[in-house]
Each structure stands twice: as structure tokens, then as C-alpha cells.
Protein backbone atom coordinates (compact mmCIF):
# COMPACT_ATOMS: atom_id res chain seq x y z
CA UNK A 1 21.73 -85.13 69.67
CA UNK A 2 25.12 -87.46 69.66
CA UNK A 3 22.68 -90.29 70.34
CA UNK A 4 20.31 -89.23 67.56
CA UNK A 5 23.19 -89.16 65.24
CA UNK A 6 24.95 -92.87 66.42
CA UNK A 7 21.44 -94.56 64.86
CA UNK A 8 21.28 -92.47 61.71
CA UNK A 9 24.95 -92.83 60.87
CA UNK A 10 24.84 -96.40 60.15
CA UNK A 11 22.31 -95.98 58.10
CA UNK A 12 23.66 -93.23 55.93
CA UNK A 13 26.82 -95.27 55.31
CA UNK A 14 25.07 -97.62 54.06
CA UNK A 15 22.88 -95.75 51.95
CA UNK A 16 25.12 -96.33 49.02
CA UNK A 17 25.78 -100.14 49.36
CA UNK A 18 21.95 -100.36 49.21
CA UNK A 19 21.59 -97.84 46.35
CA UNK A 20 23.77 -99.72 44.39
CA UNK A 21 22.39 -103.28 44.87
CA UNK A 22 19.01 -101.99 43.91
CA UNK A 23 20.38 -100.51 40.74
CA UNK A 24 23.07 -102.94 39.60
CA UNK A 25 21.49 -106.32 40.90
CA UNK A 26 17.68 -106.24 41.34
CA UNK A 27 17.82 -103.49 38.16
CA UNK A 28 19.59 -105.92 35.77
CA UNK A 29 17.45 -108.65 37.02
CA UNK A 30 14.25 -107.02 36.39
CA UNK A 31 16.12 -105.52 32.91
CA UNK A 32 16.83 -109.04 32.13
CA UNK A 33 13.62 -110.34 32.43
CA UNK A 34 12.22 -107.71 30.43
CA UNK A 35 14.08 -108.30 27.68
CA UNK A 36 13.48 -111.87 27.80
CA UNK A 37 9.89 -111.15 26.91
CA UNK A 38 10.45 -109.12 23.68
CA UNK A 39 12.11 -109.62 20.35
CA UNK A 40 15.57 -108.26 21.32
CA UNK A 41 17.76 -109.36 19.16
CA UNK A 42 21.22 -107.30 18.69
CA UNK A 43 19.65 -104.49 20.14
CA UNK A 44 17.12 -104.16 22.54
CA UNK A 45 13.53 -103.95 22.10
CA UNK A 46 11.19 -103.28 25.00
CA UNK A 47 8.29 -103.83 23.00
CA UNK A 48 6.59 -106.90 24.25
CA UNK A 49 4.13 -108.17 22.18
CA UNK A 50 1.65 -110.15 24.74
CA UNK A 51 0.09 -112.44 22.20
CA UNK A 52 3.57 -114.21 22.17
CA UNK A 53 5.29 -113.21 25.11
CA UNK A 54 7.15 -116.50 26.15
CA UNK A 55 8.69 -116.82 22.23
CA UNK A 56 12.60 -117.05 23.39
CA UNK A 57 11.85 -119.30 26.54
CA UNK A 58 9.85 -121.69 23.77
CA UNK A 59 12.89 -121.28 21.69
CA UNK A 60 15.33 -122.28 24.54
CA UNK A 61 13.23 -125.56 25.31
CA UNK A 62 13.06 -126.44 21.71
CA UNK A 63 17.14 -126.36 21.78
CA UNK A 64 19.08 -129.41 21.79
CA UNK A 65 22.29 -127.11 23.34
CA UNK A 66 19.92 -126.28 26.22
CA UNK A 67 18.83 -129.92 26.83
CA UNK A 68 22.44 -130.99 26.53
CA UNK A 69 23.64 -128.04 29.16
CA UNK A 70 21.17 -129.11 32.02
CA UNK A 71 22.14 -132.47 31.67
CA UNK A 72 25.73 -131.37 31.92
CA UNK A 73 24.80 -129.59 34.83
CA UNK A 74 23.38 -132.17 36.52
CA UNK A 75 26.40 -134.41 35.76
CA UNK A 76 28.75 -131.35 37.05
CA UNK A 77 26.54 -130.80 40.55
CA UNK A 78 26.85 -134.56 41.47
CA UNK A 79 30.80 -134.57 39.91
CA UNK A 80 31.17 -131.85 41.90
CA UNK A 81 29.87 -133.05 44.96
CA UNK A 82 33.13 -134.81 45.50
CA UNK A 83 35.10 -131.84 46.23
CA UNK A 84 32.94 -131.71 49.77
CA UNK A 85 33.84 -135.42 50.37
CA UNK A 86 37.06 -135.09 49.79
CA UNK A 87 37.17 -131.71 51.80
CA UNK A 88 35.59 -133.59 54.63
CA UNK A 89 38.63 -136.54 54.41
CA UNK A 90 41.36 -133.93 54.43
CA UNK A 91 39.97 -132.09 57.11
CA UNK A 92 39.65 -134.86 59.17
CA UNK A 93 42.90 -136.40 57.83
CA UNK A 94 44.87 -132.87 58.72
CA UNK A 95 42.56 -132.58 62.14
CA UNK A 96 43.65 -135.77 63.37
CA UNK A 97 47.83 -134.96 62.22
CA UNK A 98 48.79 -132.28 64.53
CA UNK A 99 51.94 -131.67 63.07
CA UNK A 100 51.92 -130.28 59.61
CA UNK A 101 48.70 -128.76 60.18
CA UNK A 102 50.01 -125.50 58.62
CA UNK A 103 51.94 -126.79 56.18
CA UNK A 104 48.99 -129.36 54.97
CA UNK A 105 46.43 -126.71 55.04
CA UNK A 106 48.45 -124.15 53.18
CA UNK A 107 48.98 -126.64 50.83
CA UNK A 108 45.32 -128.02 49.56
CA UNK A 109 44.32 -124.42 49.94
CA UNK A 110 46.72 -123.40 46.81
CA UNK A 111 44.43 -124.37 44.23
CA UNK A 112 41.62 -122.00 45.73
CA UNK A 113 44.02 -118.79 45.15
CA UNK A 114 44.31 -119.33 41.40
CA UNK A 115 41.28 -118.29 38.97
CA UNK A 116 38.75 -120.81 37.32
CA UNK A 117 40.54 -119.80 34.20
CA UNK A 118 43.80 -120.80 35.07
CA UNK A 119 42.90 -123.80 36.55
CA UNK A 120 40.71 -124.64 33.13
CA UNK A 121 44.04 -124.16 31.20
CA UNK A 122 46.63 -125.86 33.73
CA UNK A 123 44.24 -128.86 33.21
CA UNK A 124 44.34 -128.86 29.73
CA UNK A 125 47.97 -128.53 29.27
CA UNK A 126 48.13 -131.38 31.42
CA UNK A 127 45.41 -133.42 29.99
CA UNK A 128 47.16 -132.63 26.72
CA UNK A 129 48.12 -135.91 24.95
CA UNK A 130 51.17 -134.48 23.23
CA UNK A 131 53.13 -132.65 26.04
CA UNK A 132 50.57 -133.76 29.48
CA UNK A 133 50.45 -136.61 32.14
CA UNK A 134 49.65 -138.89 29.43
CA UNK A 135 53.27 -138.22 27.14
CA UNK A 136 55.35 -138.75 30.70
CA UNK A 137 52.92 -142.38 32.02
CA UNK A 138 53.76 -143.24 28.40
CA UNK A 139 58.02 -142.29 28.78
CA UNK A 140 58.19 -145.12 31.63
CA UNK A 141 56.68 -147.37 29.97
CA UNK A 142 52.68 -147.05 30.54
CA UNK A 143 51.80 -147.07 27.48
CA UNK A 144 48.34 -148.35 27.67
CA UNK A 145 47.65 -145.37 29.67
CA UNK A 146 44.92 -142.92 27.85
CA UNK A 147 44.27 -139.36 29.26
CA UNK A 148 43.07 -137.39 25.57
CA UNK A 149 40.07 -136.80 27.68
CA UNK A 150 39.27 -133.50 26.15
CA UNK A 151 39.16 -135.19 22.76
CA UNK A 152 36.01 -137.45 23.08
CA UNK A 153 32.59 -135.61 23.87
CA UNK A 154 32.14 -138.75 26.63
CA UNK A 155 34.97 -138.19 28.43
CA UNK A 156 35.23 -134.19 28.41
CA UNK A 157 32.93 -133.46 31.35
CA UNK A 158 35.35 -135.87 33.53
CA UNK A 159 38.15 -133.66 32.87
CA UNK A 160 36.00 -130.66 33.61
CA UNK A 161 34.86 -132.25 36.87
CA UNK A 162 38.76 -133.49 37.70
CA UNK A 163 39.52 -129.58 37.28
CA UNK A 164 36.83 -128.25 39.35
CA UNK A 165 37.45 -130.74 42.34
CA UNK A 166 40.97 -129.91 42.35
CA UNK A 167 40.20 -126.20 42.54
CA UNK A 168 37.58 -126.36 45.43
CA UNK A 169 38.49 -129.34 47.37
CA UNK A 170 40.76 -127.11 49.67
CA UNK A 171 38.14 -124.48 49.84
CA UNK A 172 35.30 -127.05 51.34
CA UNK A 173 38.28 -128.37 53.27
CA UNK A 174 38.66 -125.10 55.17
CA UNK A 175 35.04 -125.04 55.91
CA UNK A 176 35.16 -128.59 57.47
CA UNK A 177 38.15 -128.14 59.44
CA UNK A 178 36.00 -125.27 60.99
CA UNK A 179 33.10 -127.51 61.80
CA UNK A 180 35.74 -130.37 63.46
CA UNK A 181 37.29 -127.62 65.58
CA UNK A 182 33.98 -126.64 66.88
CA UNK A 183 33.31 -129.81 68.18
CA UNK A 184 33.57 -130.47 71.84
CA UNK A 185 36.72 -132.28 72.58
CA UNK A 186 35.20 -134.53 75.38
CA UNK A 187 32.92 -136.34 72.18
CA UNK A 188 36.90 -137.63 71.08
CA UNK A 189 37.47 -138.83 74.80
CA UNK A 190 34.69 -140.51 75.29
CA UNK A 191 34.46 -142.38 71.98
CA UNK A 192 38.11 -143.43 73.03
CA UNK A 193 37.17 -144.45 76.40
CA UNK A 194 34.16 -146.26 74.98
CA UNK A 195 36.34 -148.46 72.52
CA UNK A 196 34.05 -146.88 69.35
CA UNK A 197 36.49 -147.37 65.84
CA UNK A 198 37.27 -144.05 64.27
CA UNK A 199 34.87 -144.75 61.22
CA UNK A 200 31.78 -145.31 63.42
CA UNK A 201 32.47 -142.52 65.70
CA UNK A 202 32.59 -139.91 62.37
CA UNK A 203 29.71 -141.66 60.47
CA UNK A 204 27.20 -141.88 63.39
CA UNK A 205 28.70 -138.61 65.73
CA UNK A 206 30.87 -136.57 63.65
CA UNK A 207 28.91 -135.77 60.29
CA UNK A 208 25.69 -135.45 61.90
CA UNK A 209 26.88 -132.97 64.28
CA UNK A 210 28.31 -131.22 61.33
CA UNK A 211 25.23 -131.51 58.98
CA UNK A 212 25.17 -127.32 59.19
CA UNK A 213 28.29 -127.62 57.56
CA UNK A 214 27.70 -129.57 55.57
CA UNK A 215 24.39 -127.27 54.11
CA UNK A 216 26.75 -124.41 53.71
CA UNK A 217 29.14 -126.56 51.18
CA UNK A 218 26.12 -127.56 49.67
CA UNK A 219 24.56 -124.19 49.14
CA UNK A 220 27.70 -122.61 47.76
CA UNK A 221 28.54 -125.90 45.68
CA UNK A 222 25.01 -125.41 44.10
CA UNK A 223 25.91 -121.59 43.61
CA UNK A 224 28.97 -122.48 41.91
CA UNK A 225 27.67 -125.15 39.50
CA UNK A 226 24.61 -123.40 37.78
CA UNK A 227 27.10 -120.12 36.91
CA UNK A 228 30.32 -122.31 35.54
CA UNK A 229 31.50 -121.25 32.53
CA UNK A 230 34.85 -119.94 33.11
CA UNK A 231 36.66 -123.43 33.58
CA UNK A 232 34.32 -124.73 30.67
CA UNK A 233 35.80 -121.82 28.45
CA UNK A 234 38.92 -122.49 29.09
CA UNK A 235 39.55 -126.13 28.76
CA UNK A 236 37.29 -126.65 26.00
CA UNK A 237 35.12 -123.81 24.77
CA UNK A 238 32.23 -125.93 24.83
CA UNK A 239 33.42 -128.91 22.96
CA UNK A 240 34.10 -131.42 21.20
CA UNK A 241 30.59 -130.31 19.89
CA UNK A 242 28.50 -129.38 22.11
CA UNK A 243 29.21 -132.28 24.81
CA UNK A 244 30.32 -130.00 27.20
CA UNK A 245 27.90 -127.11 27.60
CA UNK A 246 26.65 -125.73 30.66
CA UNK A 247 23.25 -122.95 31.18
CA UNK A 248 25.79 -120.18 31.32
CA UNK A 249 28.22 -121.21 28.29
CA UNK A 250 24.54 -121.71 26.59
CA UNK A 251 23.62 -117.71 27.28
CA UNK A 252 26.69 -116.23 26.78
CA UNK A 253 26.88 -118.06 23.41
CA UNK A 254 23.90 -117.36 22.34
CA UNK A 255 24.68 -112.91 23.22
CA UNK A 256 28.10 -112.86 22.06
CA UNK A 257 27.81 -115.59 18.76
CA UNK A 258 23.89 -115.49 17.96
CA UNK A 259 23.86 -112.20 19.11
CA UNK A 260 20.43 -112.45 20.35
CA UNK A 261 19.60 -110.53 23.06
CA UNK A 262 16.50 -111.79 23.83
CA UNK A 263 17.24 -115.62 23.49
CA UNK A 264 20.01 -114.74 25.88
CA UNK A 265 18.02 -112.88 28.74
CA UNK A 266 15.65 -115.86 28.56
CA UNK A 267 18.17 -118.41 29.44
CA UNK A 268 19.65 -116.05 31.79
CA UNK A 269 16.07 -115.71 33.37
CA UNK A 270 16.13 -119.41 33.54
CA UNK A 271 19.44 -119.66 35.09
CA UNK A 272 18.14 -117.48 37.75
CA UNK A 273 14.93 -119.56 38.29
CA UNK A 274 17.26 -122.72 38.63
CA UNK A 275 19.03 -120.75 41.47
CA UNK A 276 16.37 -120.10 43.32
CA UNK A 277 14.87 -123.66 42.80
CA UNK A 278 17.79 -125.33 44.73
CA UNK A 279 19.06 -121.72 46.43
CA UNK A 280 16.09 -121.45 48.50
CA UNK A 281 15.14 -124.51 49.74
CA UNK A 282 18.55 -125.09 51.04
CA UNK A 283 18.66 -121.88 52.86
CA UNK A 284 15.25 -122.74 54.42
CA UNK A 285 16.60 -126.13 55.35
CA UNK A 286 19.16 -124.35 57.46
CA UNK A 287 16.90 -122.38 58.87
CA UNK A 288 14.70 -124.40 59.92
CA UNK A 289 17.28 -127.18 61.13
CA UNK A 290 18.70 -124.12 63.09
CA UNK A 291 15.39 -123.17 64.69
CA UNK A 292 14.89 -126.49 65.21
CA UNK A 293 18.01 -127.20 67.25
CA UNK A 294 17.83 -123.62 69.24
CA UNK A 295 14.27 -124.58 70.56
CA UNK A 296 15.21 -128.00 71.99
């Protein structure tokens, strides 16, 4: 009986995890969708009318906002992509320092504890041209110096990418210190030994061993990018214009200012089919690289 009850326990504790997933998650997924197939506008309507079912998805394509947010997400994914680079160079950087390794890694893990928010308006404080970086550069002397970033629809998404780098550099940083420590100290010894520069030995030894790793950043960089909106709202609510919107400043514009529920579950629904375009192949990469390197 004891034994009966040591299988069925687990389960029943997490009966409720599971219940609530179902409901909250796959529910307001399939709830979403729904509604992205009717002619919700402030309120919903679950009437679908079949003769014209994909009406708000034709209306999100026709945009010129939703054109401008995927290319703006594009821009932000490969921006972005610095903040694993330069994660990799401080964790090698702060690998290779033994002393200070606390200190260091306490220190480019800051940015990670404060909110997207907060980091959206520390940025534009500091990006401001009246009181920012660019008043002080100019107080020595620098006067040629030009950070009004957030001003010019050309320059805006720099900023936005400057911010989000900042904020998750220490996070992928973390991650890649992991993957050096793993590594079998004998690799270091015998690239010494063999006379192999330091460059050579991480660009043809290192990173490759660490391409796992480096999959993870990428799958939770990719994560990160298609649902920004936070650090867009706060250091410029979308502007100058619309030079700076993203797929989810684009659907929660279009619910809370068009107030059109329907317009909004379609881009939402779209969102989610972005996810899954680069989500799952990048999980099934890691699989199958995994599999790959278990069966040799």
C-alpha cells in the first residue's frame, strides 16, 4: 500500500500545476486564436463568419506598423545577438582572471537583477541630450559628440539595442562561464604544451565544444526578442513615429488604443507562430546534436 501510494503522490501534487497550464496557457492560446477569427472588436465576438475568416490577419499584413515591427525585430534579434558575444568574452575574460572572479561576476550580473523597465528608463535618462552622457562628453570639451539617439527614428533602435545588451550581457555571461568550467582542464594543458595561441585554441577547441551552449543563449535570446515590449515602452513608447515598433508593442497597441480585440488576437496569433518558427527548430537542433554526440 505505502508503495502504491509513493507513485500516485507525485502525481497528485502535480495535478494542479498541470490543471492550471491547461487552463491559463493552452486555454488562452486556443481563446486567442479564436478570437482572431471573428469580428471582436471591444468586446468579444465568437461568431466566426467562415466566408471571411482570415479578415484581421489580412488586416495585419496590409499594415505598414506590422511591416515596420518585423523589420525591427529582425534588426533587434541580430542587435541582440551581441549580448552572447560579449557574454562569451567576459566569461572567458573572468575564466582566465582567477582573482576577482566574484567580484567581476557579481558585477556584469547587476544589470540582470533590475526590470526591462528600469533599464528602458535608466537608458533614456542617460541618452537624454539635456541632462545624459551627451551634456557631461560636451562639459570637457567633446562637443562634437551626439548621443540624442532617441530623437531620430534611424538611430532609436540602436539605443534600444545598447539597452538590451547591457541588461543581458551578464545573464549569457553566466551561462558561458558554465560551459568553460565544464570543460576538461587537460584541453588548457595541452594547448599550452602544444604552443597553440589563446585565439586559435578558443576559435577551433573552445566554442565548438561549447556549441550546446551556445543553442541555449540562442533559444532564450530568440524567446526574448519576439515578446520585447517592455524596454520599447519605456524608452520610447514606440517612437519617434513608428520607427521603433516591435510584434508585441504592435498588439498591445492595437487592444489597449484601437481597442480591437480581434486585430489584436491576430497579431498575437502571429507572434506565437513566429515563436514556434525559430522556437522549434532550435530545440530540435539540440536534440538532435545531443543524440548525435551520445551515440558516437
Amino acid at each position: 500500500m505505502a508503495l502504491r501510494w509513493s507513485k500516485v503522490t507525485p502525481q497528485l501534487a502535480l495535478g494542479p500545476a498541470v490543471l492550471v497550464t491547461l487552463v491559463a496557457f493552452v486555454g488562452a492560446i486556443l481563446w486567442t486564436i479564436l478570437l482572431s477569427l471573428t469580428r471582436s472588436r471591444r468586446l468579444p465576438d465568437y461568431t466566426i463568419d467562415w466566408s471571411n475568416w482570415t479578415r484581421q490577419y489580412d488586416r495585419v499584413f496590409a499594415d505598414d506598423a506590422w511591416a515596420i515591427a518585423l523589420q525591427n525585430l529582425i534588426f533587434l534579434a541580430v542587435g541582440s545577438g551581441l549580448a552572447i558575444v560579449m557574454g562569451f568574452v567576459l566569461a572567458a575574460m573572468i575564466d582566465r582572471e582567477k582573482r576577482g572572479q566574484d567580484l567581476f561576476r557579481t558585477l556584469f550580473l547587476y544589470p540582470l537583477a533590475v526590470s526591462l523597465i528600469v533599464t528602458g528608463v535608466a537608458w533614456r535618462w542617460i541618452l537624454n541630450p539635456e541632462m545624459g552622457l551627451q551634456t557631461a562628453l560636451h562639459g570637457i570639451g567633446l562637443t562634437w559628440v551626439n548621443f540624442n539617439w532617441l530623437a531620430e527614428g534611424r538611430t532609436a533602435m540602436y539605443a534600444i539595442i545598447l539597452a538590451s545588451v547591457w541588461q543581458s550581457a551578464g545573464f549569457y555571461m553566466a551561462l558561458m562561464l558554465s560551459g568553460l568550467k565544464s570543460i576538461n582542464t587537460e584541453i588548457w594543458s595541452a594547448a599550452r604544451l602544444d604552443g597553440i595561441s589563446t585565439w586559435r585554441l578558443y576559435l577551433e577547441v573552445i566554442i565548438p565544444m561549447m556549441k550546446f551552449t551556445f543553442l541555449t543563449c540562442a533559444i532564450l535570446l530568440s524567446l526574448g526578442v519576439i515578446k520585447a515590449y517592455d524596454i520599447v515602452l519605456a524608452m520610447t513608447n514606440g517612437g519617434p513615429g513608428q520607427s521603433t515598433w516591435v510584434p508585441g508593442y504592435y498588439t498591445i497597441n492595437a487592444l489597449a488604443n484601437k481597442q480591437n480585440l480581434g486585430l489584436a488576437s491576430a497579431a498575437a496569433t502571429m507572434m506565437l507562430g513566429l515563436t514556434l518558427l525559430i522556437f522549434v527548430p532550435l530545440v530540435a537542433l539540440n536534440w538532435w546534436q545531443r543524440r548525435r554526440g551520445a551515440t558516437r
